[in-house]
ModelCIF file with pLDDT and N, C-alpha, C, O atoms, coordinates in Angstrom:
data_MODEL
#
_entry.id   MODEL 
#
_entity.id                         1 
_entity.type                       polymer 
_entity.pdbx_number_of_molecules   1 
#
_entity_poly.entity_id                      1 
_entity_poly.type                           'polypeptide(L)' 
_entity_poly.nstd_linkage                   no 
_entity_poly.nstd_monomer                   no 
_entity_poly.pdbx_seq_one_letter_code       
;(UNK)(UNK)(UNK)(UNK)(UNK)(UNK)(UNK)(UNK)(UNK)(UNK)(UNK)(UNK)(UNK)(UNK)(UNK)(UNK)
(UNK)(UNK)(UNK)(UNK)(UNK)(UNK)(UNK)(UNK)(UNK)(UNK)(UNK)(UNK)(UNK)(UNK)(UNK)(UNK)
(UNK)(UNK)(UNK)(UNK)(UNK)(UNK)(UNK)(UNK)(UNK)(UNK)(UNK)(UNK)(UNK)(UNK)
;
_entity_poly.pdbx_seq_one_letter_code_can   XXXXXXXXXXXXXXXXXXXXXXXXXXXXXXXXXXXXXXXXXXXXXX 
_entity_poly.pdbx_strand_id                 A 
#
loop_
_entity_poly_seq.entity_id 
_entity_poly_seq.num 
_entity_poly_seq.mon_id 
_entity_poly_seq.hetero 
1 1  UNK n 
1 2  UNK n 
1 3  UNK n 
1 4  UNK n 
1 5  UNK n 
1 6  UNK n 
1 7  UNK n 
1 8  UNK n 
1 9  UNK n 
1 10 UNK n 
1 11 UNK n 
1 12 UNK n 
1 13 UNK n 
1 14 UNK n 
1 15 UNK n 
1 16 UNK n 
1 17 UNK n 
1 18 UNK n 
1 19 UNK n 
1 20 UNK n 
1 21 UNK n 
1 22 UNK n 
1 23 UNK n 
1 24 UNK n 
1 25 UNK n 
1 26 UNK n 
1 27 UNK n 
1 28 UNK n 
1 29 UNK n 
1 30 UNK n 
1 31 UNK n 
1 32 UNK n 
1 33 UNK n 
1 34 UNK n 
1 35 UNK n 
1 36 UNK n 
1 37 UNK n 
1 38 UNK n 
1 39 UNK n 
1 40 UNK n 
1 41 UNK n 
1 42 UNK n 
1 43 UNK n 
1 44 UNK n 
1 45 UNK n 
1 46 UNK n 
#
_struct_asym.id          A 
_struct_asym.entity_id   1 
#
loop_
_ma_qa_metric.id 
_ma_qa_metric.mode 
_ma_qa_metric.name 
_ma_qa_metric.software_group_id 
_ma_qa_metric.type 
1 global pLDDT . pLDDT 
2 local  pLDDT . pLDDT 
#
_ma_qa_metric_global.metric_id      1 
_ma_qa_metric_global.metric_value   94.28 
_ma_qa_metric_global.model_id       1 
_ma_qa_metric_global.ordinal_id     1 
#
loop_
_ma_qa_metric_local.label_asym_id 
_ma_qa_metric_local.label_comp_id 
_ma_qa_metric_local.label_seq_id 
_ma_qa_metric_local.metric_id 
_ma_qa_metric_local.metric_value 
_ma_qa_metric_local.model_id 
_ma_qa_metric_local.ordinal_id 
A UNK 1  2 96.00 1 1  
A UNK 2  2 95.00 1 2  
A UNK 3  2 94.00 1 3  
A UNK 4  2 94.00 1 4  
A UNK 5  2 93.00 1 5  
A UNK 6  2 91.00 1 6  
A UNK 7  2 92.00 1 7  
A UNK 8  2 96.00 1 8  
A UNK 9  2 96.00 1 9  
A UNK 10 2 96.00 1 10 
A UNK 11 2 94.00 1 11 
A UNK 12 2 94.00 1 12 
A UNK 13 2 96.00 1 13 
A UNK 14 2 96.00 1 14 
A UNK 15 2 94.00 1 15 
A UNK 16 2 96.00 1 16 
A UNK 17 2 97.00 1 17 
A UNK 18 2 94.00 1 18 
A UNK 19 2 95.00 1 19 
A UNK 20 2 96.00 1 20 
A UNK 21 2 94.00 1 21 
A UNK 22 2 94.00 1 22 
A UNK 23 2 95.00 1 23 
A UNK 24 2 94.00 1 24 
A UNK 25 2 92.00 1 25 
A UNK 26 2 92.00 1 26 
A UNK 27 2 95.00 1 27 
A UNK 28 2 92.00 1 28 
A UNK 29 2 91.00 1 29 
A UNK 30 2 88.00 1 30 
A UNK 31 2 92.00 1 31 
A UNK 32 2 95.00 1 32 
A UNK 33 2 95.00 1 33 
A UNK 34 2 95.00 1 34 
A UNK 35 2 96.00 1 35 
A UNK 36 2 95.00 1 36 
A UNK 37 2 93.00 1 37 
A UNK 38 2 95.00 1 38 
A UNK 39 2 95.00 1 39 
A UNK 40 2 96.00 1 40 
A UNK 41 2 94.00 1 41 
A UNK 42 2 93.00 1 42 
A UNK 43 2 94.00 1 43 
A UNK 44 2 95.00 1 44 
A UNK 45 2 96.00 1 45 
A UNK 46 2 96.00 1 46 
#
loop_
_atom_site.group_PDB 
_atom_site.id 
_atom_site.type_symbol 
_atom_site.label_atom_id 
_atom_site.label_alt_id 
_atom_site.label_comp_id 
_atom_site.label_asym_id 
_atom_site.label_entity_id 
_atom_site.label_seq_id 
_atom_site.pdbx_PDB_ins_code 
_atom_site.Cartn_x 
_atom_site.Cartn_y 
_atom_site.Cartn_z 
_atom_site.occupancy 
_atom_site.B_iso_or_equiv 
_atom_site.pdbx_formal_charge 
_atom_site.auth_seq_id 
_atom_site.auth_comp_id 
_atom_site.auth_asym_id 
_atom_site.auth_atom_id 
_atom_site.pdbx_PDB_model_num 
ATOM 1   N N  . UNK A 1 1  ? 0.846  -1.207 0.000  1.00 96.00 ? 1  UNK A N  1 
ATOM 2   C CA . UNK A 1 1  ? 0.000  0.000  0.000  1.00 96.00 ? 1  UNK A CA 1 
ATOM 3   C C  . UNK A 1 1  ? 0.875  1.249  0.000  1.00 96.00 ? 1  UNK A C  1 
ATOM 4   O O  . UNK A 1 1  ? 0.384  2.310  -0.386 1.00 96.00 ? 1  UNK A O  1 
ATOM 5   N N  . UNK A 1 2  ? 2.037  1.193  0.375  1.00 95.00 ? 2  UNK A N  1 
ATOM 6   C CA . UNK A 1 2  ? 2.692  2.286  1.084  1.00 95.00 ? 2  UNK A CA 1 
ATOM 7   C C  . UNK A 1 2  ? 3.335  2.821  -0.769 1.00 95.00 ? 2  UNK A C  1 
ATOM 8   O O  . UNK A 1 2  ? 3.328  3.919  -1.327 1.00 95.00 ? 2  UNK A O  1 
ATOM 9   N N  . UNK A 1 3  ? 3.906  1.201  -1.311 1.00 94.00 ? 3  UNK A N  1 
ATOM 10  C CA . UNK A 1 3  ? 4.785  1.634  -2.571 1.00 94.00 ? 3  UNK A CA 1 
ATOM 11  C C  . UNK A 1 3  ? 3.498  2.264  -3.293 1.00 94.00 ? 3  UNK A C  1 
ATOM 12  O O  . UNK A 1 3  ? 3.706  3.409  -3.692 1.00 94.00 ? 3  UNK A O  1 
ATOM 13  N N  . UNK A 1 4  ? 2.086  1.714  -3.572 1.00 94.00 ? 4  UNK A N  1 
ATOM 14  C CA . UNK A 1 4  ? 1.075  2.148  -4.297 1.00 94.00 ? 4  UNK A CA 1 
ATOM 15  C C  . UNK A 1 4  ? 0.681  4.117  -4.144 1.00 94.00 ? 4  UNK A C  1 
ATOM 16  O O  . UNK A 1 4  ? 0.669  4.984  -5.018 1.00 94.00 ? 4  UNK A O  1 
ATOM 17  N N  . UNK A 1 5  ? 0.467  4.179  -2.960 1.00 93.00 ? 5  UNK A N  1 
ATOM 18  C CA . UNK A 1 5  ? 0.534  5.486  -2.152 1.00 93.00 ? 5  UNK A CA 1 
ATOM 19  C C  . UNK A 1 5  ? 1.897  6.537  -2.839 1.00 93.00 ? 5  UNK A C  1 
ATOM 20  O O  . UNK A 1 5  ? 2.155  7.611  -3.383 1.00 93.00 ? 5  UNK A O  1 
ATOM 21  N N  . UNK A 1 6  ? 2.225  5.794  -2.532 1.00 91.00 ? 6  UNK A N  1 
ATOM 22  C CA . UNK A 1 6  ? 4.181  6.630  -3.124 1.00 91.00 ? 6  UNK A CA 1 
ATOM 23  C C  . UNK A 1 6  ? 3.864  7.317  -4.834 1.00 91.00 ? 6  UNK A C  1 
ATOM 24  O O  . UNK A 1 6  ? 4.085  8.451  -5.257 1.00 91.00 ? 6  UNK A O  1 
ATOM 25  N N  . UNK A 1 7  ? 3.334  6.234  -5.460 1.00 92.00 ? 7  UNK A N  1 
ATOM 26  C CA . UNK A 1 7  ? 3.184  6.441  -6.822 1.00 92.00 ? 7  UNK A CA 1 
ATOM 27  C C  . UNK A 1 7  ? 2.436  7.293  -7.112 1.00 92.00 ? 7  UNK A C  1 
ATOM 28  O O  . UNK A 1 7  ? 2.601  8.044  -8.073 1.00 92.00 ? 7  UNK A O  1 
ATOM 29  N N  . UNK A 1 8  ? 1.309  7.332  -6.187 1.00 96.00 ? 8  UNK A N  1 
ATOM 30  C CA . UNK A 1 8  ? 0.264  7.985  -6.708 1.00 96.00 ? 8  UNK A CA 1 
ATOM 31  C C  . UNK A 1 8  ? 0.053  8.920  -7.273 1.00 96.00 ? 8  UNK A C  1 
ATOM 32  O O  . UNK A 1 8  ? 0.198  9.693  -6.325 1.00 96.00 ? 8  UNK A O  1 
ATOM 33  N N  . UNK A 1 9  ? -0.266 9.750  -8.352 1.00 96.00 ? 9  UNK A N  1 
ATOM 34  C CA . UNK A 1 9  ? -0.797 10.562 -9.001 1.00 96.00 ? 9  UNK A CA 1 
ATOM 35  C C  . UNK A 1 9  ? -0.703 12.251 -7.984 1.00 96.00 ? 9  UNK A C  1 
ATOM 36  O O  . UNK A 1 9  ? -0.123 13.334 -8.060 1.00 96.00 ? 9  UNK A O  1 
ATOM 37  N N  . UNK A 1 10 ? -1.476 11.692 -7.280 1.00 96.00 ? 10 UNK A N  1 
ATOM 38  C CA . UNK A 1 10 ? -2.285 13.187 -6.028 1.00 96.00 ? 10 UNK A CA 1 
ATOM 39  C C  . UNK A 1 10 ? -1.013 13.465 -5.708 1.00 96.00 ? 10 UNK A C  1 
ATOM 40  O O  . UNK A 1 10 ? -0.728 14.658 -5.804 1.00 96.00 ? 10 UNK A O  1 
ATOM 41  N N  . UNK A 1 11 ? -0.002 12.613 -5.294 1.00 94.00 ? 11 UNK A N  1 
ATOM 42  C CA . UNK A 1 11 ? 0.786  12.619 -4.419 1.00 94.00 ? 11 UNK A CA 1 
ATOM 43  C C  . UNK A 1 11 ? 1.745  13.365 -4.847 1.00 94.00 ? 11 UNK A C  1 
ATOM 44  O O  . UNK A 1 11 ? 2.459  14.031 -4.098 1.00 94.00 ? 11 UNK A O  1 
ATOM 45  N N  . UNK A 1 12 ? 1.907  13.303 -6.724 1.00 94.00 ? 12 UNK A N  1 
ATOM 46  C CA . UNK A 1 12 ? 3.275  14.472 -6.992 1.00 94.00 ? 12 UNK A CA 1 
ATOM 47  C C  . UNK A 1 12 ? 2.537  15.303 -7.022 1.00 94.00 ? 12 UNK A C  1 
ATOM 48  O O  . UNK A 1 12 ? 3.229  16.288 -6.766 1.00 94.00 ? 12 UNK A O  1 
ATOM 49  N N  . UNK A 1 13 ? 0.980  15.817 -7.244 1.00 96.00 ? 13 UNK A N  1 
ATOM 50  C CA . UNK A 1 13 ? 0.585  16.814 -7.271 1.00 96.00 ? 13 UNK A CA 1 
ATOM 51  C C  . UNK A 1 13 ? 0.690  17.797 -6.150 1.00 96.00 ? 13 UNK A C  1 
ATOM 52  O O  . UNK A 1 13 ? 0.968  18.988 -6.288 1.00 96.00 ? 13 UNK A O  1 
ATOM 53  N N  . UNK A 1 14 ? 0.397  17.079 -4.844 1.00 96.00 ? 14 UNK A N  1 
ATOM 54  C CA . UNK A 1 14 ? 0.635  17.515 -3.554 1.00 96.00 ? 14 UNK A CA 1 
ATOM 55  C C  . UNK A 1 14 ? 1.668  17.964 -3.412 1.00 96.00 ? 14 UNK A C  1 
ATOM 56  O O  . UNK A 1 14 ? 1.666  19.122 -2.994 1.00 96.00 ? 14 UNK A O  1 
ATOM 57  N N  . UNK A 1 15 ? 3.110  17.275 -3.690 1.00 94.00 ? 15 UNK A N  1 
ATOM 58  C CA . UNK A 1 15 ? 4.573  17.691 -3.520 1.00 94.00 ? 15 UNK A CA 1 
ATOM 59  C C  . UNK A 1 15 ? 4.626  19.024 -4.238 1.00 94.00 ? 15 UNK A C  1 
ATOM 60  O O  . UNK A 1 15 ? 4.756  20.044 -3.561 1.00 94.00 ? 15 UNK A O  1 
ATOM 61  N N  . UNK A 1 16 ? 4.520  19.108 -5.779 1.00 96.00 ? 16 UNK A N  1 
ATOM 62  C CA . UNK A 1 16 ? 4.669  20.092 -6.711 1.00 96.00 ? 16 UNK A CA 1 
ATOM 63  C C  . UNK A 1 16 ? 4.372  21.644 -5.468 1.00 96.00 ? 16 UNK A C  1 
ATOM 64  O O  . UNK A 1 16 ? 5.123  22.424 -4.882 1.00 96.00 ? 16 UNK A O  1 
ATOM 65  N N  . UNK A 1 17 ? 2.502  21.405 -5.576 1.00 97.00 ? 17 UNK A N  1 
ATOM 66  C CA . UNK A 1 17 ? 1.975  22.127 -4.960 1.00 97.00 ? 17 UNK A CA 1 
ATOM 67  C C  . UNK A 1 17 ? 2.767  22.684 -3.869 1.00 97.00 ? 17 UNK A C  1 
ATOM 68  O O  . UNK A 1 17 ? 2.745  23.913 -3.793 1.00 97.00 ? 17 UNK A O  1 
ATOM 69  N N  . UNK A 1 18 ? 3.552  21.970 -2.896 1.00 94.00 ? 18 UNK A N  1 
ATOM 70  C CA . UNK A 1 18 ? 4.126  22.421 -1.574 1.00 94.00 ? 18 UNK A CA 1 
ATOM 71  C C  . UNK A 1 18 ? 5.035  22.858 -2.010 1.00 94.00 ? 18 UNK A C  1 
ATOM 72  O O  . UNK A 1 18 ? 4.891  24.052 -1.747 1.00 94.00 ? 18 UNK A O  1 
ATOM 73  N N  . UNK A 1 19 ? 6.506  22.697 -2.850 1.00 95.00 ? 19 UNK A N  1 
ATOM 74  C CA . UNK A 1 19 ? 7.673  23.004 -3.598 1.00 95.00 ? 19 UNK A CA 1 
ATOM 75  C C  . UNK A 1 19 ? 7.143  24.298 -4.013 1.00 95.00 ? 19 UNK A C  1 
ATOM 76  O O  . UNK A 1 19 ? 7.684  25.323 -3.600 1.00 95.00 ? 19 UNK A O  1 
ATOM 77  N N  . UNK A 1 20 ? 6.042  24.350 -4.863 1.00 96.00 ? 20 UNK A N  1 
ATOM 78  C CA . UNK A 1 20 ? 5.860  26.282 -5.258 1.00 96.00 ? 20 UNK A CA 1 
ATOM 79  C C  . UNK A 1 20 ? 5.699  26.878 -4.174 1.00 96.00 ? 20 UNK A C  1 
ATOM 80  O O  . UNK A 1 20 ? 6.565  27.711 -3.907 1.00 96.00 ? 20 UNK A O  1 
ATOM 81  N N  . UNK A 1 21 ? 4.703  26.709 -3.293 1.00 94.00 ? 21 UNK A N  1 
ATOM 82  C CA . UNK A 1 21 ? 4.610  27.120 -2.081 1.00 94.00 ? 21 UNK A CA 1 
ATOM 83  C C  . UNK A 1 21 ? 5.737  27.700 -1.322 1.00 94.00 ? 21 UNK A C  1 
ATOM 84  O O  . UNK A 1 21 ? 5.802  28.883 -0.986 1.00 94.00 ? 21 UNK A O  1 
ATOM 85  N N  . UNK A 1 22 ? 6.543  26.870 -1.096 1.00 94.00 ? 22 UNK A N  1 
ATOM 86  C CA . UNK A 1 22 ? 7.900  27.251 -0.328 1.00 94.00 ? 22 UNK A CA 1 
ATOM 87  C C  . UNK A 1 22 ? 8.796  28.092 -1.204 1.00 94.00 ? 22 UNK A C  1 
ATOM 88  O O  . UNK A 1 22 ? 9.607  28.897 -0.746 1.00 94.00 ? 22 UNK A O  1 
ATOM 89  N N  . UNK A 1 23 ? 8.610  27.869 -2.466 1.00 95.00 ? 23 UNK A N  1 
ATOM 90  C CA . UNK A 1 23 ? 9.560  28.672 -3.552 1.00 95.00 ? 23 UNK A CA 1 
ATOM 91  C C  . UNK A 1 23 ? 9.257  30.634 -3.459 1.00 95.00 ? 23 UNK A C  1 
ATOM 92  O O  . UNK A 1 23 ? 10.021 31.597 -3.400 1.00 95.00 ? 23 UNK A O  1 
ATOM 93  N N  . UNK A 1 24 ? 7.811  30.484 -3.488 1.00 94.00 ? 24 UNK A N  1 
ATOM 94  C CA . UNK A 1 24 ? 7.169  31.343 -3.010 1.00 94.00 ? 24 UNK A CA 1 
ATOM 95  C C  . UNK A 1 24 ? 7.684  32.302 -1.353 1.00 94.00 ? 24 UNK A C  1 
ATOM 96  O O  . UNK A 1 24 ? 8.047  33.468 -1.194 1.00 94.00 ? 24 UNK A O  1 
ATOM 97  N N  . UNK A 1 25 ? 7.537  31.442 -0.610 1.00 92.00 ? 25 UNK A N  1 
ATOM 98  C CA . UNK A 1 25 ? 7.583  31.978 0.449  1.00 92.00 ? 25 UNK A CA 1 
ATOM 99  C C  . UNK A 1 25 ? 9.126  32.179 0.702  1.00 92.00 ? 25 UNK A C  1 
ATOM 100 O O  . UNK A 1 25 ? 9.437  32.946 1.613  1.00 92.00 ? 25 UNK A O  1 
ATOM 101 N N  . UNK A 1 26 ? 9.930  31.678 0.116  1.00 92.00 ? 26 UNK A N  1 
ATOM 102 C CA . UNK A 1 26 ? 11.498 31.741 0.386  1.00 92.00 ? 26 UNK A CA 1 
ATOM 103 C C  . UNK A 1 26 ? 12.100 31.039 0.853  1.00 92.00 ? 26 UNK A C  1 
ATOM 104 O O  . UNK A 1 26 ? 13.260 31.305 1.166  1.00 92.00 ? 26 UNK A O  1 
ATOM 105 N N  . UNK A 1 27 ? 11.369 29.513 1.148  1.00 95.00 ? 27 UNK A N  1 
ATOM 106 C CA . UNK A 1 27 ? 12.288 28.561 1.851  1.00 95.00 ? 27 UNK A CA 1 
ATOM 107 C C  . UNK A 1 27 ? 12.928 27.843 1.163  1.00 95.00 ? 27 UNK A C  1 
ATOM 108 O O  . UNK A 1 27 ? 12.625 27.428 0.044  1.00 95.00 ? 27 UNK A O  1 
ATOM 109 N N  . UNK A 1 28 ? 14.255 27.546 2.021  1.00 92.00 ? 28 UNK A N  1 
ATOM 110 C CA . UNK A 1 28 ? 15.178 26.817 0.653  1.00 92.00 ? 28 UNK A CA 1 
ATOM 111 C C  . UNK A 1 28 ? 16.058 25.862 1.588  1.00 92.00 ? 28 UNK A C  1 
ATOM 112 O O  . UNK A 1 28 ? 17.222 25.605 1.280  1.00 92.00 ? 28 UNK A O  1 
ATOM 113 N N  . UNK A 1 29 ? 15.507 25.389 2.649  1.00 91.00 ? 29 UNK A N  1 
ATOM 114 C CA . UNK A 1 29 ? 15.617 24.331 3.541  1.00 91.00 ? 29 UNK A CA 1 
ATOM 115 C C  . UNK A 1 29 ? 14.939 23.718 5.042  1.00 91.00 ? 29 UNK A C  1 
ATOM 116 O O  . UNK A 1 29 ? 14.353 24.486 5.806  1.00 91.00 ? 29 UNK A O  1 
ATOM 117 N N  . UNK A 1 30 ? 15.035 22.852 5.223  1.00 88.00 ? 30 UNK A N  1 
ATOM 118 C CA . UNK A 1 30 ? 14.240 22.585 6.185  1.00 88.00 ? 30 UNK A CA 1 
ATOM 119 C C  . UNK A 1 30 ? 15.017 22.178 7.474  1.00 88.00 ? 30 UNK A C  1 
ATOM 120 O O  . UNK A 1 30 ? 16.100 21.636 7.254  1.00 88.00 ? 30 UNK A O  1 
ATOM 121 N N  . UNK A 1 31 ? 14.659 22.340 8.786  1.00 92.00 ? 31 UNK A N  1 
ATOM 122 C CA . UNK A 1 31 ? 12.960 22.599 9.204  1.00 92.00 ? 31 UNK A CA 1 
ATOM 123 C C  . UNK A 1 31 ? 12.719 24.188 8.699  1.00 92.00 ? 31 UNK A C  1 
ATOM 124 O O  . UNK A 1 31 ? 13.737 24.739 8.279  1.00 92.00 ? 31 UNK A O  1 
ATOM 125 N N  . UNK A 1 32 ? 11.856 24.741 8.696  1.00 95.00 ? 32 UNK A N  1 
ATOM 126 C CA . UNK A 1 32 ? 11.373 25.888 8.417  1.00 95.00 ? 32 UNK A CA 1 
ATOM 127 C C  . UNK A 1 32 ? 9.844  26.085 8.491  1.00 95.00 ? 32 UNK A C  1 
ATOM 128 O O  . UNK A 1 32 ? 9.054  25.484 7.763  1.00 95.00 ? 32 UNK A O  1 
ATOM 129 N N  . UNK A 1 33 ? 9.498  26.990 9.444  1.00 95.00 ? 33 UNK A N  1 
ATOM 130 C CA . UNK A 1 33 ? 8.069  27.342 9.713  1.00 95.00 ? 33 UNK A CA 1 
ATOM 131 C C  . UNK A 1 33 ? 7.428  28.552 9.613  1.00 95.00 ? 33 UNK A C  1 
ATOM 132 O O  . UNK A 1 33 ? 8.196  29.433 9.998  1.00 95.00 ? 33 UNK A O  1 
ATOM 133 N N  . UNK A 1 34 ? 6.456  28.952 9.299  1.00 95.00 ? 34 UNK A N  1 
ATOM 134 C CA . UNK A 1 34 ? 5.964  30.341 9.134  1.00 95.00 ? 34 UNK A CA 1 
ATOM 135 C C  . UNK A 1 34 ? 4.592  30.486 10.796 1.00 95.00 ? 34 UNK A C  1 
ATOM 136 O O  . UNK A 1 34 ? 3.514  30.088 11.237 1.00 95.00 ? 34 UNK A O  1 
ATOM 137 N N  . UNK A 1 35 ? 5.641  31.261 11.025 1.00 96.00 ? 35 UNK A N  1 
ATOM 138 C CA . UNK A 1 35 ? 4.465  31.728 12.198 1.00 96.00 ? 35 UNK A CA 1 
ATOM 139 C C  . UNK A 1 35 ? 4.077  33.440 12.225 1.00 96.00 ? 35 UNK A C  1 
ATOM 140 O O  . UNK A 1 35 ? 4.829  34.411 12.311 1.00 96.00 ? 35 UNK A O  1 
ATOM 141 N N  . UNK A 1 36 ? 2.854  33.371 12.133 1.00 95.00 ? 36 UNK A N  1 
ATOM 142 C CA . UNK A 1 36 ? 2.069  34.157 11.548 1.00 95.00 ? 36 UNK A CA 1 
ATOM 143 C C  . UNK A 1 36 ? 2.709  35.060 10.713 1.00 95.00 ? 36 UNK A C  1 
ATOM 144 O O  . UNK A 1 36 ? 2.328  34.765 9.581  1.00 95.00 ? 36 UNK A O  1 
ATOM 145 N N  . UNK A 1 37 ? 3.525  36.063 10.646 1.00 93.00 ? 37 UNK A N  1 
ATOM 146 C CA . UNK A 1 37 ? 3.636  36.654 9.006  1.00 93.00 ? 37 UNK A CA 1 
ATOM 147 C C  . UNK A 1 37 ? 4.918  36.505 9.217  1.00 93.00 ? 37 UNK A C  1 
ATOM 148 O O  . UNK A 1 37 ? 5.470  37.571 8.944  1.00 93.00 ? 37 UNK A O  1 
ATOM 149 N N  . UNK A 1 38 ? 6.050  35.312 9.746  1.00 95.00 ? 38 UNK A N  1 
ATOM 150 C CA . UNK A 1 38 ? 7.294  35.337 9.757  1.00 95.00 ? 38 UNK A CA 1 
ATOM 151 C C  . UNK A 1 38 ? 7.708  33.759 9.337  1.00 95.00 ? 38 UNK A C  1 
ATOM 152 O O  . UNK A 1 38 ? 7.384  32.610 9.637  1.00 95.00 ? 38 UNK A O  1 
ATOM 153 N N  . UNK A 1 39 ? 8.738  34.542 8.350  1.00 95.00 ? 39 UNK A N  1 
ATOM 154 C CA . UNK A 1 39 ? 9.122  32.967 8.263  1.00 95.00 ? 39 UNK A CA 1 
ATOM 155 C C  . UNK A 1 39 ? 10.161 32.470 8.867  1.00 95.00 ? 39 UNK A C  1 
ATOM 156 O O  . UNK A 1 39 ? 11.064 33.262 8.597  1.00 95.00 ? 39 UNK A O  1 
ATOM 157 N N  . UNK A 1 40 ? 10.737 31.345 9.752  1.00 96.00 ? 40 UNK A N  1 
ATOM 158 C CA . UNK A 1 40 ? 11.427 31.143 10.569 1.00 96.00 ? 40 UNK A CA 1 
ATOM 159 C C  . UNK A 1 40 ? 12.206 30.013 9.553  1.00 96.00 ? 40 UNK A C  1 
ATOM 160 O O  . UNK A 1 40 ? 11.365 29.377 8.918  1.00 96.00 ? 40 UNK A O  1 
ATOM 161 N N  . UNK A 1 41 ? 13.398 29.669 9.291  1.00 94.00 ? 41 UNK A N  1 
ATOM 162 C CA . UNK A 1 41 ? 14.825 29.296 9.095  1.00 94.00 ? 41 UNK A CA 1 
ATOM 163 C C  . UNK A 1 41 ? 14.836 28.504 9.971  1.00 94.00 ? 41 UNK A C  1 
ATOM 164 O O  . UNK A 1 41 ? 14.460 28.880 11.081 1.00 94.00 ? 41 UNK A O  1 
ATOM 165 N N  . UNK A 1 42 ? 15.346 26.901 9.740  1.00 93.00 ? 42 UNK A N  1 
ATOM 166 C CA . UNK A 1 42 ? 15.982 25.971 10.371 1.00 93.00 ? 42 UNK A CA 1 
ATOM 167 C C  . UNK A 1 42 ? 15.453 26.016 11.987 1.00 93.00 ? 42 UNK A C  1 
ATOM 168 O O  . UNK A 1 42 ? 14.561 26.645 12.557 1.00 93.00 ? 42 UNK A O  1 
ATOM 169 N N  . UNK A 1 43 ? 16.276 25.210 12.346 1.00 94.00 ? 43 UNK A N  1 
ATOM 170 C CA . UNK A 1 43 ? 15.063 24.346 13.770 1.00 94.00 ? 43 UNK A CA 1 
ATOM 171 C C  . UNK A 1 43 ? 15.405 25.711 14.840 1.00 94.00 ? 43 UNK A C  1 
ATOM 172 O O  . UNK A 1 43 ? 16.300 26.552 14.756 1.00 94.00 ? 43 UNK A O  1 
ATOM 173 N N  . UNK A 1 44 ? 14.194 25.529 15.965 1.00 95.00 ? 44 UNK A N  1 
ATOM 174 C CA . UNK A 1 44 ? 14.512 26.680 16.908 1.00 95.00 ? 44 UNK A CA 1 
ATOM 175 C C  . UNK A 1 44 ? 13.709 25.284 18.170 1.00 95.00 ? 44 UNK A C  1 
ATOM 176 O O  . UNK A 1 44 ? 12.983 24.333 17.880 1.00 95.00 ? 44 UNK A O  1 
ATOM 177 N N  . UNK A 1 45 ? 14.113 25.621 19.210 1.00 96.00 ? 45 UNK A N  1 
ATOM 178 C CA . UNK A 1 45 ? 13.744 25.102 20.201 1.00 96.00 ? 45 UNK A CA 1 
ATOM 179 C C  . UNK A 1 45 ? 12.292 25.856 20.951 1.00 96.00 ? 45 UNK A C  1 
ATOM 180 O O  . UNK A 1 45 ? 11.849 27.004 20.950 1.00 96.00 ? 45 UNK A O  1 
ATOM 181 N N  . UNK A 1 46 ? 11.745 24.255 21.707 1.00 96.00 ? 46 UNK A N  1 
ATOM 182 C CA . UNK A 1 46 ? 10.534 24.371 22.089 1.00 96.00 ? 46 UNK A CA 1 
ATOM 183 C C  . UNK A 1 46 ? 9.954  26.549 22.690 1.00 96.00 ? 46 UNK A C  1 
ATOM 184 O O  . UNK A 1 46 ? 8.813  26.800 23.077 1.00 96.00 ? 46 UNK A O  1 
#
């Protein structure tokens, strides 16, 4: 199920979708989070 899932169709659509998204917003590695109108860069603690 998991390899079927992997393949799926939706699934590069979903990726694509998130990749512009972030291209958009300026991220160009991860972790990276946007909290409320900021975008935050690599990991930050609790």
């Amino acid at each position: 199920k998991l390899k079927a899932d992997m393949n799926a169709p939706e699934v590069d659509v979903l990726i694509r979708r998130h990749h512009e998204l972030a291209d958009r917003l300026g991220v160009t590695g991860t972790p990276a989070f946007v909290i409320g109108e900021e975008l935050v860069p690599g990991a930050i603690d609790a």
